[in-house]
Protein backbone atom coordinates (compact mmCIF):
# COMPACT_ATOMS: atom_id res chain seq x y z
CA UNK A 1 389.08 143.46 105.24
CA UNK A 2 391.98 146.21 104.64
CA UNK A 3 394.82 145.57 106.54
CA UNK A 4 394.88 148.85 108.28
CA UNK A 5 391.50 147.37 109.45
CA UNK A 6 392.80 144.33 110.13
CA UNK A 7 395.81 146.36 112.19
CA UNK A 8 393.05 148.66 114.18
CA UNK A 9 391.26 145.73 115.08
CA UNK A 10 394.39 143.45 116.30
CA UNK A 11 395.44 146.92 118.59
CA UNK A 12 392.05 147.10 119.65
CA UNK A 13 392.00 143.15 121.14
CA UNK A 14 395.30 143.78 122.78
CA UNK A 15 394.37 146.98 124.57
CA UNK A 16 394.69 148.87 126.41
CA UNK A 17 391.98 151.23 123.87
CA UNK A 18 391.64 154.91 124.33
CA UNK A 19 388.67 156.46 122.14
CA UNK A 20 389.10 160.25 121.43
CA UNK A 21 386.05 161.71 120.49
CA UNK A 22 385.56 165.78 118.71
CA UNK A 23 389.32 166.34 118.38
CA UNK A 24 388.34 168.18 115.18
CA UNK A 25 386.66 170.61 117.51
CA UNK A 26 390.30 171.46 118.36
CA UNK A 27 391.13 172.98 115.05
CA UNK A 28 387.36 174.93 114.27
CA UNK A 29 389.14 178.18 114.82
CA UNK A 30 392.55 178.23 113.46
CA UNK A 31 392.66 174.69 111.76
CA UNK A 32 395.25 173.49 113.71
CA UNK A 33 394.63 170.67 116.40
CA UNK A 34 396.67 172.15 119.39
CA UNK A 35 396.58 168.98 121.24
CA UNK A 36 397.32 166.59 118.10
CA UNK A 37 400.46 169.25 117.82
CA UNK A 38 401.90 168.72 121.30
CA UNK A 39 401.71 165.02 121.02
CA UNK A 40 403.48 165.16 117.38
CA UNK A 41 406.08 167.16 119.26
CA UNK A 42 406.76 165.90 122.69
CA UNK A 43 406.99 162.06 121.05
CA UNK A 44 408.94 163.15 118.08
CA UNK A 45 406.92 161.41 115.22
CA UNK A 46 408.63 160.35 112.18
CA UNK A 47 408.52 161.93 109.39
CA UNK A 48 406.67 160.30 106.79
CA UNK A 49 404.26 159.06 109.15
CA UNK A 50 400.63 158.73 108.85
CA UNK A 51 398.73 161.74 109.41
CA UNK A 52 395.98 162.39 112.58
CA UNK A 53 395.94 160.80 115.12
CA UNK A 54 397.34 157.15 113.71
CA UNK A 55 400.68 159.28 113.98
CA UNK A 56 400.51 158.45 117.75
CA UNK A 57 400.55 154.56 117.01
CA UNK A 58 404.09 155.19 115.21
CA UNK A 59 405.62 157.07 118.48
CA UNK A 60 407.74 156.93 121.28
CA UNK A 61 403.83 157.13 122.98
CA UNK A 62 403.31 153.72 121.67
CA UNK A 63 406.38 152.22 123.59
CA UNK A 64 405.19 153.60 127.04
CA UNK A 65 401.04 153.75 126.55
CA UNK A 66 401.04 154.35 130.36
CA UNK A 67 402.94 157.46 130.87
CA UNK A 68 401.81 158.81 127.28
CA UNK A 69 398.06 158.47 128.38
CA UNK A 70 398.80 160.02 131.52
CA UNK A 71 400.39 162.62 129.97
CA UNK A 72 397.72 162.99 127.16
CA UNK A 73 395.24 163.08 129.95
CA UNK A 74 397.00 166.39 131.46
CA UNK A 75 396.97 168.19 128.01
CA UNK A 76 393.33 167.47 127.83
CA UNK A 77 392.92 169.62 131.27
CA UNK A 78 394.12 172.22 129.54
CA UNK A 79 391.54 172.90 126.92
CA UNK A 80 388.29 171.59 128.69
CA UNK A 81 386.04 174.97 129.95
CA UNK A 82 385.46 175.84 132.75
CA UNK A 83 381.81 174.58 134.26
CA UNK A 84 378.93 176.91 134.57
């Protein structure tokens, strides 16, 4: 197995696991991810860093998964529609 695999997988087993799902729905319109763009800026991610949303395992997000989930959580408010 690849070690990025191998990396995924070890994450995984520690927890805690969020699954995003359709975040390339985000960037249909203008091909930009909106909410992929406020995480890369509120939790400064290095430069060179890999690209999507892996770039949140190499942030400040990754030091306080608590806070950056909850935070996360109230960006994702933002771009659900309204129901009905």
């Amino acid at each position: 197995m690849e070690s990025r695999t191998q990396e995924f997988l070890s994450r995984l087993r520690r927890g805690p696991s969020t699954l995003l799902i359709g975040q390339r729905y985000l960037r249909l319109e203008t091909g930009v991810d909106a909410f992929l763009a406020e995480i890369v800026r509120k939790y400064e991610v290095k430069a060179g860093s890999r690209s999507g949303y892996h770039q949140i395992l190499d942030s400040a997000a990754a030091q306080s998964a608590e806070a950056a989930l909850a935070w996360m959580d109230e960006r994702c408010r933002r771009y659900r529609y309204p129901s009905g």
